[in-house]
PDB file of N, CA and C in Angstrom:
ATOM      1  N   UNK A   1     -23.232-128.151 108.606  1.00  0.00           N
ATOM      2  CA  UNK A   1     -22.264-127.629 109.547  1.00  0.00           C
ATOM      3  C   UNK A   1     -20.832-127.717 109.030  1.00  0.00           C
ATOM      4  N   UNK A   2     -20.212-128.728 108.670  1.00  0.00           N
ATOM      5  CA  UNK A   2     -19.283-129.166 107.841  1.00  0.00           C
ATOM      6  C   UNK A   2     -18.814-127.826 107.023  1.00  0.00           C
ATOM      7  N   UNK A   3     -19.554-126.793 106.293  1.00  0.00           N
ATOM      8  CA  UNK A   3     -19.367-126.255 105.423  1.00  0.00           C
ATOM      9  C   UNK A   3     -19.157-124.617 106.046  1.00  0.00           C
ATOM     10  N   UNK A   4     -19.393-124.479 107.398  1.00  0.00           N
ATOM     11  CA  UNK A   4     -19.282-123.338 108.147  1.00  0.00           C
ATOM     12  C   UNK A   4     -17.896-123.727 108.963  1.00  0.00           C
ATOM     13  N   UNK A   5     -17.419-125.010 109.267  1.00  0.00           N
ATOM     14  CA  UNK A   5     -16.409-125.252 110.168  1.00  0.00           C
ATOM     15  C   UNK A   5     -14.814-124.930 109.399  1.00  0.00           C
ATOM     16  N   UNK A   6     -15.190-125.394 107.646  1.00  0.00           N
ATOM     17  CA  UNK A   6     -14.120-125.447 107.353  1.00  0.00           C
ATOM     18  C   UNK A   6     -13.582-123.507 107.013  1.00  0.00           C
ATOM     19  N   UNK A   7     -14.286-122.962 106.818  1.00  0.00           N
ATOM     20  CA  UNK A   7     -13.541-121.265 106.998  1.00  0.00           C
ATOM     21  C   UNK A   7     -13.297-120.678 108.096  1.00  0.00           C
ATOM     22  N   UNK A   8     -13.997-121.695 109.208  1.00  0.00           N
ATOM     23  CA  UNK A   8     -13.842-121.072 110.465  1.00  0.00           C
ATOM     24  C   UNK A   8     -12.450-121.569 110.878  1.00  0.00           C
ATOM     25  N   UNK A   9     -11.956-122.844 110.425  1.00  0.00           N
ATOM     26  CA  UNK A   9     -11.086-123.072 111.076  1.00  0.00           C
ATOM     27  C   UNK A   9      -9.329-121.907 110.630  1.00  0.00           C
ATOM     28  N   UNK A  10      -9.923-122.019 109.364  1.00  0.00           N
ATOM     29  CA  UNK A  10      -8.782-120.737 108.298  1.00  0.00           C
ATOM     30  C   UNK A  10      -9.204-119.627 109.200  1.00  0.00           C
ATOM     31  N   UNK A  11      -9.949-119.022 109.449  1.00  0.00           N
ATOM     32  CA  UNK A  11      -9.903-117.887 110.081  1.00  0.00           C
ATOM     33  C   UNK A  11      -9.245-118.120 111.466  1.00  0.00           C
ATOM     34  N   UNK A  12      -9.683-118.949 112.309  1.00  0.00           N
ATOM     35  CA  UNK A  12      -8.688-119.195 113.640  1.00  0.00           C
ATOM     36  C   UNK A  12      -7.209-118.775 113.394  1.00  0.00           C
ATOM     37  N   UNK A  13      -6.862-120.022 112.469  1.00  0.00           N
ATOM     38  CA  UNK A  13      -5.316-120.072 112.359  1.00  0.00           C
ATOM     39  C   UNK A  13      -4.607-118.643 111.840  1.00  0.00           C
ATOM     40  N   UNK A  14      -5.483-118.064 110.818  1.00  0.00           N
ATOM     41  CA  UNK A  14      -5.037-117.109 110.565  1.00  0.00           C
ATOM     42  C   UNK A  14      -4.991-115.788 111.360  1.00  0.00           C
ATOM     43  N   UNK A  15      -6.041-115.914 112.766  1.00  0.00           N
ATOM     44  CA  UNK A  15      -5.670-115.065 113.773  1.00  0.00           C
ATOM     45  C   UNK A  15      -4.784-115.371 114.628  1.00  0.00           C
ATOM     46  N   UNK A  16      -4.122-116.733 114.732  1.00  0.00           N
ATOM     47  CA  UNK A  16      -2.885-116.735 115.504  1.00  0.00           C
ATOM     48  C   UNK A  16      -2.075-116.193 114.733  1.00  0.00           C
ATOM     49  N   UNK A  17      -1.457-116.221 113.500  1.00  0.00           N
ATOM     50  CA  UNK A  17      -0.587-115.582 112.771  1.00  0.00           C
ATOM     51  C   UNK A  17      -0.533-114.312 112.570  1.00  0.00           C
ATOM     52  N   UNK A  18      -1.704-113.334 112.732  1.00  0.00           N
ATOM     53  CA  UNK A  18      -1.583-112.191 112.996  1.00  0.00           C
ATOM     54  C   UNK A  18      -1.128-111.864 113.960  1.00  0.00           C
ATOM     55  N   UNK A  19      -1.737-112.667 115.249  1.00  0.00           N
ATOM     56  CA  UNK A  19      -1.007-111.820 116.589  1.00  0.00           C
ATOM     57  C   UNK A  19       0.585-112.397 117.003  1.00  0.00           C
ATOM     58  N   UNK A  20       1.251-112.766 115.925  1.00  0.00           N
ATOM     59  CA  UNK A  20       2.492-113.349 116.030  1.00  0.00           C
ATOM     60  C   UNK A  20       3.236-112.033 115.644  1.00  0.00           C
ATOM     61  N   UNK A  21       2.678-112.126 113.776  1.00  0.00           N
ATOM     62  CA  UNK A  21       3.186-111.024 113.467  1.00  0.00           C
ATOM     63  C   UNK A  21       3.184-109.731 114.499  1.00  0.00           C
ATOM     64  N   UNK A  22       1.886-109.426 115.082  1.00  0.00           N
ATOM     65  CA  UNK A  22       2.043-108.314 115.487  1.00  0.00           C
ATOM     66  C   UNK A  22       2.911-107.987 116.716  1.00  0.00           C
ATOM     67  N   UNK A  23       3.178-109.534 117.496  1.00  0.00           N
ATOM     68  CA  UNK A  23       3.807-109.656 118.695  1.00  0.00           C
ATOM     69  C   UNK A  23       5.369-109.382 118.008  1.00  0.00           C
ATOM     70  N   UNK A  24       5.672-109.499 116.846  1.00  0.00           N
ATOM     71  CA  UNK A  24       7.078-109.619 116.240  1.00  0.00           C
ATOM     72  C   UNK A  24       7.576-107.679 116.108  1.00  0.00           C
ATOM     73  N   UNK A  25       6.179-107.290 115.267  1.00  0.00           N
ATOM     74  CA  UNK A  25       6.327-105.710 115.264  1.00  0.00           C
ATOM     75  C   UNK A  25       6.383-105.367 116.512  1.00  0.00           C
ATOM     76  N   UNK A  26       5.669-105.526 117.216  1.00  0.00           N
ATOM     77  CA  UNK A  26       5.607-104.824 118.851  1.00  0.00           C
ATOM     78  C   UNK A  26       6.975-104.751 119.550  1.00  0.00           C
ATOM     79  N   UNK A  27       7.826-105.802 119.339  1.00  0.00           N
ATOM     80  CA  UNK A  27       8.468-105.833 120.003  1.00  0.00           C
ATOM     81  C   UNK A  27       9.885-106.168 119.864  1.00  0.00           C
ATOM     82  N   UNK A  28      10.431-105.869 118.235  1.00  0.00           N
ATOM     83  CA  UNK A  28      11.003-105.936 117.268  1.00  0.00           C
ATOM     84  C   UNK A  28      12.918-105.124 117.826  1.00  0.00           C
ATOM     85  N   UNK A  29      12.570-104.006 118.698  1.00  0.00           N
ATOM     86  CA  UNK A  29      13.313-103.530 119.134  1.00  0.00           C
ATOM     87  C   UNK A  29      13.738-103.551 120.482  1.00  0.00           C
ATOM     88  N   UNK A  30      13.462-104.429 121.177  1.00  0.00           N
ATOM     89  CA  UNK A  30      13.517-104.943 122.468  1.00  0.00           C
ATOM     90  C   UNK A  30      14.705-105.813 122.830  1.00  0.00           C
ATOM     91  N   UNK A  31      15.383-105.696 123.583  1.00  0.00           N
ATOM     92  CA  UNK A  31      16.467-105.892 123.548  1.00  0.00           C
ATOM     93  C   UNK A  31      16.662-108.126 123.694  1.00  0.00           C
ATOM     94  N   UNK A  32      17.571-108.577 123.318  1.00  0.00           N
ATOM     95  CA  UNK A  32      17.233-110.242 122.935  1.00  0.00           C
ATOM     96  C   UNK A  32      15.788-110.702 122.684  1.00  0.00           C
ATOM     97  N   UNK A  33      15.268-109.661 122.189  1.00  0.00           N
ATOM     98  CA  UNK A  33      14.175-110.412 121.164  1.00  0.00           C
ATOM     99  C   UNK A  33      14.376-111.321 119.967  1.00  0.00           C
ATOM    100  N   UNK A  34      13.807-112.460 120.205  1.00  0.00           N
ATOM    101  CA  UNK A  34      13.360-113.412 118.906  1.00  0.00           C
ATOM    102  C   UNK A  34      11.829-113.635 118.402  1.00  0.00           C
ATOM    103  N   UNK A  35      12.395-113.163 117.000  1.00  0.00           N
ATOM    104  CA  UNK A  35      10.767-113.109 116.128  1.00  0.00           C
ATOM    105  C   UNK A  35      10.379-114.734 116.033  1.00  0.00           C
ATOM    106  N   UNK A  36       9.031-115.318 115.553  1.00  0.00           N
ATOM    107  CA  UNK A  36       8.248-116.084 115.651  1.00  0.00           C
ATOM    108  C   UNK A  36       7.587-116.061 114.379  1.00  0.00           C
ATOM    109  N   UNK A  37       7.541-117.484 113.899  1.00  0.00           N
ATOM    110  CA  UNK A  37       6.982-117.940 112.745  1.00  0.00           C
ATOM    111  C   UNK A  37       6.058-118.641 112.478  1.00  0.00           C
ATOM    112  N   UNK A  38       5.101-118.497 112.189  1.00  0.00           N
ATOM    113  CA  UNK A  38       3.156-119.824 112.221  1.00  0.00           C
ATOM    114  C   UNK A  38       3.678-120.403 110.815  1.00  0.00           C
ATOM    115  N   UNK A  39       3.802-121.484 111.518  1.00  0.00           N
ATOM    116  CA  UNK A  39       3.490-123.098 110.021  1.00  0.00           C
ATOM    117  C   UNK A  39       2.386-123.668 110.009  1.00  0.00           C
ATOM    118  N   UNK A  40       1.342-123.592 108.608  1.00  0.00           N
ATOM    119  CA  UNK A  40       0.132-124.096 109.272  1.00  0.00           C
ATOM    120  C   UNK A  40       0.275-125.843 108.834  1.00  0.00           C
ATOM    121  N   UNK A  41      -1.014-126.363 108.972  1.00  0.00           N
ATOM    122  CA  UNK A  41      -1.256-127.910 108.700  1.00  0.00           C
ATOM    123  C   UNK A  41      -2.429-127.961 107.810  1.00  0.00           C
ATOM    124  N   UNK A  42      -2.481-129.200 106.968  1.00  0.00           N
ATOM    125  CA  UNK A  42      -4.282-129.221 106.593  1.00  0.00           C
ATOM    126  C   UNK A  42      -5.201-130.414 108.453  1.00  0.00           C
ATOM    127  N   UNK A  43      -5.957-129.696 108.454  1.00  0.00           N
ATOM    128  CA  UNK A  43      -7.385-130.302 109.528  1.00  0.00           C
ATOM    129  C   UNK A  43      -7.201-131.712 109.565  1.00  0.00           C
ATOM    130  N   UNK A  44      -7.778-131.797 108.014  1.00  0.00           N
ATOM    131  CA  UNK A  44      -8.567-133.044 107.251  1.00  0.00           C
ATOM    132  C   UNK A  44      -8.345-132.733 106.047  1.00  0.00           C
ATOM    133  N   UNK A  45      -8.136-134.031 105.255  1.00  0.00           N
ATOM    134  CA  UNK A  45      -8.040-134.250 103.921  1.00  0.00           C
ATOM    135  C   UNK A  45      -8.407-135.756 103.555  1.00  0.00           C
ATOM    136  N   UNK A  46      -8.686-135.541 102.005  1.00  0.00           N
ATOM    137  CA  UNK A  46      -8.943-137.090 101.259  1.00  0.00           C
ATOM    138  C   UNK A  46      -8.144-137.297  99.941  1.00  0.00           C
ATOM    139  N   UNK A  47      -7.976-138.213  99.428  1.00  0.00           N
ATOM    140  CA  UNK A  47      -7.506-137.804  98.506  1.00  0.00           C
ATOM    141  C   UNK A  47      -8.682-138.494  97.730  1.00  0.00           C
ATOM    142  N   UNK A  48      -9.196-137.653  96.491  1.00  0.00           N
ATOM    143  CA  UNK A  48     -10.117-137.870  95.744  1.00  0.00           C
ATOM    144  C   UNK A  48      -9.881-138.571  94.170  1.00  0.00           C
ATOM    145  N   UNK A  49      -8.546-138.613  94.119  1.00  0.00           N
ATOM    146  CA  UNK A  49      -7.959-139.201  92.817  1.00  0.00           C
ATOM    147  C   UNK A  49      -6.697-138.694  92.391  1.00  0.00           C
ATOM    148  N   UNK A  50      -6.531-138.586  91.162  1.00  0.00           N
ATOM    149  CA  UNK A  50      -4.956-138.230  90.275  1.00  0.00           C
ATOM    150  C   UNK A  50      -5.480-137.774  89.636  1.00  0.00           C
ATOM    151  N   UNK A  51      -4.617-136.786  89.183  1.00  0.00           N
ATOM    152  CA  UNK A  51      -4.648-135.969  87.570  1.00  0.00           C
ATOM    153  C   UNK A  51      -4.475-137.472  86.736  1.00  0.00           C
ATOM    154  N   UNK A  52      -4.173-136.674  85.563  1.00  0.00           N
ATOM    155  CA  UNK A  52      -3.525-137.941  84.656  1.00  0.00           C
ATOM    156  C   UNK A  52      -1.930-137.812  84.626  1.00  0.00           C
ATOM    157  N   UNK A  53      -1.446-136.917  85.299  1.00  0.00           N
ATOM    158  CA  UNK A  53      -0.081-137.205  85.319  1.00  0.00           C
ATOM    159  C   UNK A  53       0.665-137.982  86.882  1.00  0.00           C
ATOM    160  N   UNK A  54      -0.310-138.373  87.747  1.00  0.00           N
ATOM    161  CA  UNK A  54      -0.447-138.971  88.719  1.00  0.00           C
ATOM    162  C   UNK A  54      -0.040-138.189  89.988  1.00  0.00           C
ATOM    163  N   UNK A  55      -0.061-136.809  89.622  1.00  0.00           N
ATOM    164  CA  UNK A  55      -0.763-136.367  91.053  1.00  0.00           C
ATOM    165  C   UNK A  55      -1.993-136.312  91.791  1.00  0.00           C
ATOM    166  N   UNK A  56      -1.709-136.411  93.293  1.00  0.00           N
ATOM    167  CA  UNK A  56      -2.796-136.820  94.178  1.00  0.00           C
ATOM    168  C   UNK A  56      -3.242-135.644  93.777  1.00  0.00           C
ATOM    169  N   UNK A  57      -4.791-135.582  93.862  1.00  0.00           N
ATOM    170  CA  UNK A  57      -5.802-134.404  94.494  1.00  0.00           C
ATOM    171  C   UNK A  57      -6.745-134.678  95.442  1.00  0.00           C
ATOM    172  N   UNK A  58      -6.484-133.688  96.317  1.00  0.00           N
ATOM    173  CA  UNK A  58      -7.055-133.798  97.510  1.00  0.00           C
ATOM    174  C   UNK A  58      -7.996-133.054  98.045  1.00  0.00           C
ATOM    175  N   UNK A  59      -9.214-132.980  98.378  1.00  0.00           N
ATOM    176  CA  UNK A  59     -10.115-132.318  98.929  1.00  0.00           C
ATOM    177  C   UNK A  59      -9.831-131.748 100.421  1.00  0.00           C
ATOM    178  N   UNK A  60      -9.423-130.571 100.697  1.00  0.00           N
ATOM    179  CA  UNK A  60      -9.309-130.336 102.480  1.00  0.00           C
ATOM    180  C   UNK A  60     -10.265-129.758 103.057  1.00  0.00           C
ATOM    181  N   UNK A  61     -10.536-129.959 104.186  1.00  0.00           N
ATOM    182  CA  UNK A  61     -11.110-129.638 105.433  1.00  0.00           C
ATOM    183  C   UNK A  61     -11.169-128.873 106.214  1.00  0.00           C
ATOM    184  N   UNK A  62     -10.143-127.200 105.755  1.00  0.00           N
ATOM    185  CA  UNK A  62      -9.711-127.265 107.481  1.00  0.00           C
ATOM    186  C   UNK A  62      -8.203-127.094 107.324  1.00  0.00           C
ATOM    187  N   UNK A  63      -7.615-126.192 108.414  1.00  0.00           N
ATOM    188  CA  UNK A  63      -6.476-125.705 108.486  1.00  0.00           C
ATOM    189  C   UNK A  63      -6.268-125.484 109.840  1.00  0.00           C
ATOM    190  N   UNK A  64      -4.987-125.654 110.293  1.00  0.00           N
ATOM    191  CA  UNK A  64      -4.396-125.329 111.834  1.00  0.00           C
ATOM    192  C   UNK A  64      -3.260-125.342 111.795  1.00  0.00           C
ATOM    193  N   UNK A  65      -3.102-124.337 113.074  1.00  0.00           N
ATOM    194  CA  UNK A  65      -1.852-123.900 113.400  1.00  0.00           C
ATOM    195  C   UNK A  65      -0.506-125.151 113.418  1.00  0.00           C
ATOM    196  N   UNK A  66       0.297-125.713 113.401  1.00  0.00           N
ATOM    197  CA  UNK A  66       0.984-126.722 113.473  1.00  0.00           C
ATOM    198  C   UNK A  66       1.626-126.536 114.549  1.00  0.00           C
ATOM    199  N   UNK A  67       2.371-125.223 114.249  1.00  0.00           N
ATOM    200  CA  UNK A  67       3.663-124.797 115.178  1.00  0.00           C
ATOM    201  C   UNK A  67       3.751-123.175 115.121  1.00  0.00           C
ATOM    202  N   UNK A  68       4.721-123.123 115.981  1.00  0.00           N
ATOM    203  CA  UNK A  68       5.091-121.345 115.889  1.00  0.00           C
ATOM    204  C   UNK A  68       6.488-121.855 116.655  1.00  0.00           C
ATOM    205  N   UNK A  69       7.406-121.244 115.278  1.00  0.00           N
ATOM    206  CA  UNK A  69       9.024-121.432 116.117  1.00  0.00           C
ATOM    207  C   UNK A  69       9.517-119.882 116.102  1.00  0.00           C
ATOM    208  N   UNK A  70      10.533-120.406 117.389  1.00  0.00           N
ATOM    209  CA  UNK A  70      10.777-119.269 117.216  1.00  0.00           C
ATOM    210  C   UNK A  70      12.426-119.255 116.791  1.00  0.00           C
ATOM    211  N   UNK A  71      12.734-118.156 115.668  1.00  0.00           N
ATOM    212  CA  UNK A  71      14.056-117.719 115.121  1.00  0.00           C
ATOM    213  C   UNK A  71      15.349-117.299 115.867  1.00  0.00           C
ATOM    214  N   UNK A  72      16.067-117.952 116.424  1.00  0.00           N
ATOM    215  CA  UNK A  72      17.252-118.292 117.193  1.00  0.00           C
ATOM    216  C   UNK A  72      18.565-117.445 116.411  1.00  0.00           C
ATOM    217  N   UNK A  73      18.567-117.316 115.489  1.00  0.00           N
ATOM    218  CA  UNK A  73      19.748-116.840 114.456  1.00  0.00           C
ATOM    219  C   UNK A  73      20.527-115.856 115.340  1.00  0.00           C
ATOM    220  N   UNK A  74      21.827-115.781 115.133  1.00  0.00           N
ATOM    221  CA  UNK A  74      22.524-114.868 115.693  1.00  0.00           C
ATOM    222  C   UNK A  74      22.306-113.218 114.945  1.00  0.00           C
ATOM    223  N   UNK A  75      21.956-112.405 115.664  1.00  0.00           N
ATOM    224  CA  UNK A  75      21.783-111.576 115.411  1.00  0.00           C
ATOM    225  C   UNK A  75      23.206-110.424 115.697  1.00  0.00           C
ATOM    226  N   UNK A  76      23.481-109.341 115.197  1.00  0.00           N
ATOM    227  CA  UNK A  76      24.816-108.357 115.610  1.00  0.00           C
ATOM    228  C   UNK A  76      25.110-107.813 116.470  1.00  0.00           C
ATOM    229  N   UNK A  77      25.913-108.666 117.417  1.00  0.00           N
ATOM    230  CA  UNK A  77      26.306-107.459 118.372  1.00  0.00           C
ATOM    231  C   UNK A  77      26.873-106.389 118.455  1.00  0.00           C
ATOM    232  N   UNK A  78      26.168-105.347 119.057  1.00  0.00           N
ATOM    233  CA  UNK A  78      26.571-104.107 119.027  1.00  0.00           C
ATOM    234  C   UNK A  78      27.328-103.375 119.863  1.00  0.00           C
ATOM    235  N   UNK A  79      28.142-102.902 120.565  1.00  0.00           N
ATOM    236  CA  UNK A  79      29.102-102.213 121.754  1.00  0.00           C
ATOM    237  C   UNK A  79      28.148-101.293 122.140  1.00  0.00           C
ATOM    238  N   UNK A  80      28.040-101.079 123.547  1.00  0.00           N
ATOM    239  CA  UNK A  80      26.998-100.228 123.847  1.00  0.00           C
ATOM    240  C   UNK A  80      27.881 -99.214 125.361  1.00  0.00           C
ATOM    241  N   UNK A  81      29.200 -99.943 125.265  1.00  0.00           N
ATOM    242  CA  UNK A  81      30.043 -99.302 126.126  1.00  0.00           C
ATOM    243  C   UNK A  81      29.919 -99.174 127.806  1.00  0.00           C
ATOM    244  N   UNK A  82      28.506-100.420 128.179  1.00  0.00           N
ATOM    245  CA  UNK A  82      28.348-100.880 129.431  1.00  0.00           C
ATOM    246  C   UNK A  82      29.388-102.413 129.779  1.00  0.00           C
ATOM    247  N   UNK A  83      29.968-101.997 131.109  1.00  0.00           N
ATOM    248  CA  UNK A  83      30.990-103.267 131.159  1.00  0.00           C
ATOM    249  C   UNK A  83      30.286-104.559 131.279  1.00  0.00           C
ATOM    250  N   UNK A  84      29.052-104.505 131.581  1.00  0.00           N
ATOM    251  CA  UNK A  84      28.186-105.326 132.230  1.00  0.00           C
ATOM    252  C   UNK A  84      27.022-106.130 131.325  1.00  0.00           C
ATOM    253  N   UNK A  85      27.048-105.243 129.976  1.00  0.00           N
ATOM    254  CA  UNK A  85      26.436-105.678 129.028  1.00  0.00           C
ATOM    255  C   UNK A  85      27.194-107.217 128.370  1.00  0.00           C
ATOM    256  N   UNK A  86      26.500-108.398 128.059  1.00  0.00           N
ATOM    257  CA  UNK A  86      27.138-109.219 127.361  1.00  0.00           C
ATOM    258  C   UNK A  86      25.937-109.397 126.389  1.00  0.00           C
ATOM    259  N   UNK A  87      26.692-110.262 125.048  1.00  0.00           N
ATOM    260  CA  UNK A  87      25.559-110.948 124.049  1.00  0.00           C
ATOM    261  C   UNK A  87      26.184-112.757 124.047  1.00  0.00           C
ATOM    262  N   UNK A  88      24.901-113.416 123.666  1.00  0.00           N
ATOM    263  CA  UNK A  88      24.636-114.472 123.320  1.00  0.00           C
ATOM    264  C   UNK A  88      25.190-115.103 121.968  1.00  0.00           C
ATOM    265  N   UNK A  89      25.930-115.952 121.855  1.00  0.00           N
ATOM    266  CA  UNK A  89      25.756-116.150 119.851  1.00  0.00           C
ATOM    267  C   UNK A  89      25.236-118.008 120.080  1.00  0.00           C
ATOM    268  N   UNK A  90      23.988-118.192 119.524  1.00  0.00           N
ATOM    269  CA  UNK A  90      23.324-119.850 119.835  1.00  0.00           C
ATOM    270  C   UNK A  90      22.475-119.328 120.252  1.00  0.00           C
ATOM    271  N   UNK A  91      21.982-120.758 120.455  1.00  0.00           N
ATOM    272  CA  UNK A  91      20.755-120.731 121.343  1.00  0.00           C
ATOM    273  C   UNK A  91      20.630-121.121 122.712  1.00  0.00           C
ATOM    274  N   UNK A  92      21.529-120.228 123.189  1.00  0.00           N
ATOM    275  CA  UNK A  92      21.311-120.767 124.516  1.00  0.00           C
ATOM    276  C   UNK A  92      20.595-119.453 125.582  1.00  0.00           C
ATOM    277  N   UNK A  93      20.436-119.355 126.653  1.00  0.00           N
ATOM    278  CA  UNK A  93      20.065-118.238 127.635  1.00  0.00           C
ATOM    279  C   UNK A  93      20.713-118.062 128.711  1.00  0.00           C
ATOM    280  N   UNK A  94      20.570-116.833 129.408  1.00  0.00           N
ATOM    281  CA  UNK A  94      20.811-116.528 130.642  1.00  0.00           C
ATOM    282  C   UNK A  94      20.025-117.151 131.971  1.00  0.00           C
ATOM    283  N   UNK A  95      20.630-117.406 133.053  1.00  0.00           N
ATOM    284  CA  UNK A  95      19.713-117.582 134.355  1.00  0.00           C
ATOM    285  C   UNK A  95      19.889-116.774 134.964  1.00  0.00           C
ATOM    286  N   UNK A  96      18.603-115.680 135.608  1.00  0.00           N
ATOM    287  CA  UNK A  96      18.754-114.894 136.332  1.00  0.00           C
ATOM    288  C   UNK A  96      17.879-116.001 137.785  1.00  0.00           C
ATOM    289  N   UNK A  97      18.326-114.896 138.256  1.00  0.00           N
ATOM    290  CA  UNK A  97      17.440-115.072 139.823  1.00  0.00           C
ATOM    291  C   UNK A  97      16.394-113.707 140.498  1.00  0.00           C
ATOM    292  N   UNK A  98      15.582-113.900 140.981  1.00  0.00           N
ATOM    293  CA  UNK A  98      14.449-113.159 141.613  1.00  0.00           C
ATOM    294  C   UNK A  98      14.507-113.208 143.124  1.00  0.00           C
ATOM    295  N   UNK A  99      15.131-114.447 143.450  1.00  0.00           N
ATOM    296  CA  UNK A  99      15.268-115.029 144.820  1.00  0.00           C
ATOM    297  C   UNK A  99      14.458-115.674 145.392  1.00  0.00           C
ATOM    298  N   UNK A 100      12.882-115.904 144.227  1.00  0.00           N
ATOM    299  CA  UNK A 100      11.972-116.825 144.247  1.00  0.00           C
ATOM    300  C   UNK A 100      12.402-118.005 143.652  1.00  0.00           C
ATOM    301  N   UNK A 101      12.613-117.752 142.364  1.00  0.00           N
ATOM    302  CA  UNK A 101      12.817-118.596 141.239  1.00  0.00           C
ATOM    303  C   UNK A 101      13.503-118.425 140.435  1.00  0.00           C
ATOM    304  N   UNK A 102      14.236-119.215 139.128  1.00  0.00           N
ATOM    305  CA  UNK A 102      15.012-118.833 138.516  1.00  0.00           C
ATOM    306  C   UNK A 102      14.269-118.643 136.590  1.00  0.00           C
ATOM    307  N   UNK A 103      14.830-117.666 136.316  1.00  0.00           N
ATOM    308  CA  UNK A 103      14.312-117.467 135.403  1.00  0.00           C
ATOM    309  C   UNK A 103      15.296-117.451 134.059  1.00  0.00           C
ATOM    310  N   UNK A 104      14.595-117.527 132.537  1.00  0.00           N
ATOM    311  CA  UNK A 104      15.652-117.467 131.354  1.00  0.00           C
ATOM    312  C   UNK A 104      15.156-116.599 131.034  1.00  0.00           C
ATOM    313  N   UNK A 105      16.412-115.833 130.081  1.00  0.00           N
ATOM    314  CA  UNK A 105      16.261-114.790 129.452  1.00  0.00           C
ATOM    315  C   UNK A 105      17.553-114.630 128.185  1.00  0.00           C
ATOM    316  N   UNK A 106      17.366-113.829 126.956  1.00  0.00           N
ATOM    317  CA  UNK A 106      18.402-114.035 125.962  1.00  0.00           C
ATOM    318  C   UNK A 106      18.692-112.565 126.152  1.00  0.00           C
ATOM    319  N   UNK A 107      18.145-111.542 126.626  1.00  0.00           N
ATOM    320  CA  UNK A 107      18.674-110.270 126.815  1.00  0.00           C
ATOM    321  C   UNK A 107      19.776-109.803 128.348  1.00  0.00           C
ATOM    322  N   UNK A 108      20.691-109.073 127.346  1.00  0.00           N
ATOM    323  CA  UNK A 108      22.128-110.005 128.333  1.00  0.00           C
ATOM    324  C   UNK A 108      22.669-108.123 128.807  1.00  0.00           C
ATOM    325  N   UNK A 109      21.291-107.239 128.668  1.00  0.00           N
ATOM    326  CA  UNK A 109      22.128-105.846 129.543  1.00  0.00           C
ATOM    327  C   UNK A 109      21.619-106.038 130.995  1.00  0.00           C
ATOM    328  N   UNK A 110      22.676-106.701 131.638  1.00  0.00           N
ATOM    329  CA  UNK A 110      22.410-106.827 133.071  1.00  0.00           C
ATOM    330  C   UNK A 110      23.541-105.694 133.684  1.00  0.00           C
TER     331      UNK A 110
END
C-alpha cells in the first residue's frame, strides 16, 4: 500500500495547484484580484545517509500542500474617471455592509 499512497499523495497536491492556477487565470482581470501561490511540503521522510561530501540523503514519502498565499503586492492604479472609485496600496481591505453582516473586500469601485 505504501507504494500506491506515495504518487497518490503528488497527485492530490498537484491538483490543488492546478485549480489555483486556474482560479488565478479565471479571474486575473477582475477587479482587486489577488493571485495565489501552492508551496508544497515533503509527507514523510528519512534520512538514509550522506554522500561523501556530507550531504543528507533522504528517502520521501509523499508530498502536500503546505500553504497557498496569497500575493498582496501593490498593483497600478489606474484612473477610471468614477469619483467614487478608490484603490488600496498594502494589505489592507474595505468593509462593506449588506445590512446583515459586514464583509471585506480589496476591490474599491464602489
Amino acid at each position: 500500500m505504501p507504494s500506491f499512497f506515495i504518487p497518490l499523495s503528488g497527485l492530490n497536491a498537484d491538483s490543488t495547484a492546478l485549480n489555483t492556477i486556474a482560479n488565478n487565470l479565471s479571474n486575473m482581470n477582475t477587479t482587486g484580484f489577488k493571485s495565489q501561490s501552492v508551496n508544497f511540503s515533503d509527507l514523510f521522510y528519512q534520512q538514509i545517509g550522506s554522500t561523501g561530501s556530507g550531504n543528507a540523503i533522504q528517502l520521501g514519502s509523499g508530498t502536500q500542500v503546505s500553504s497557498i498565499e496569497t500575493n498582496f503586492s501593490n498593483g497600478s492604479p489606474n484612473a477610471t474617471g468614477v469619483d467614487t472609485d478608490v484603490a488600496l496600496q498594502g494589505k489592507g481591505f474595505f468593509v462593506i455592509s449588506d445590512r446583515s453582516s459586514n464583509l471585506l473586500t480589496r476591490a474599491g469601485n464602489f
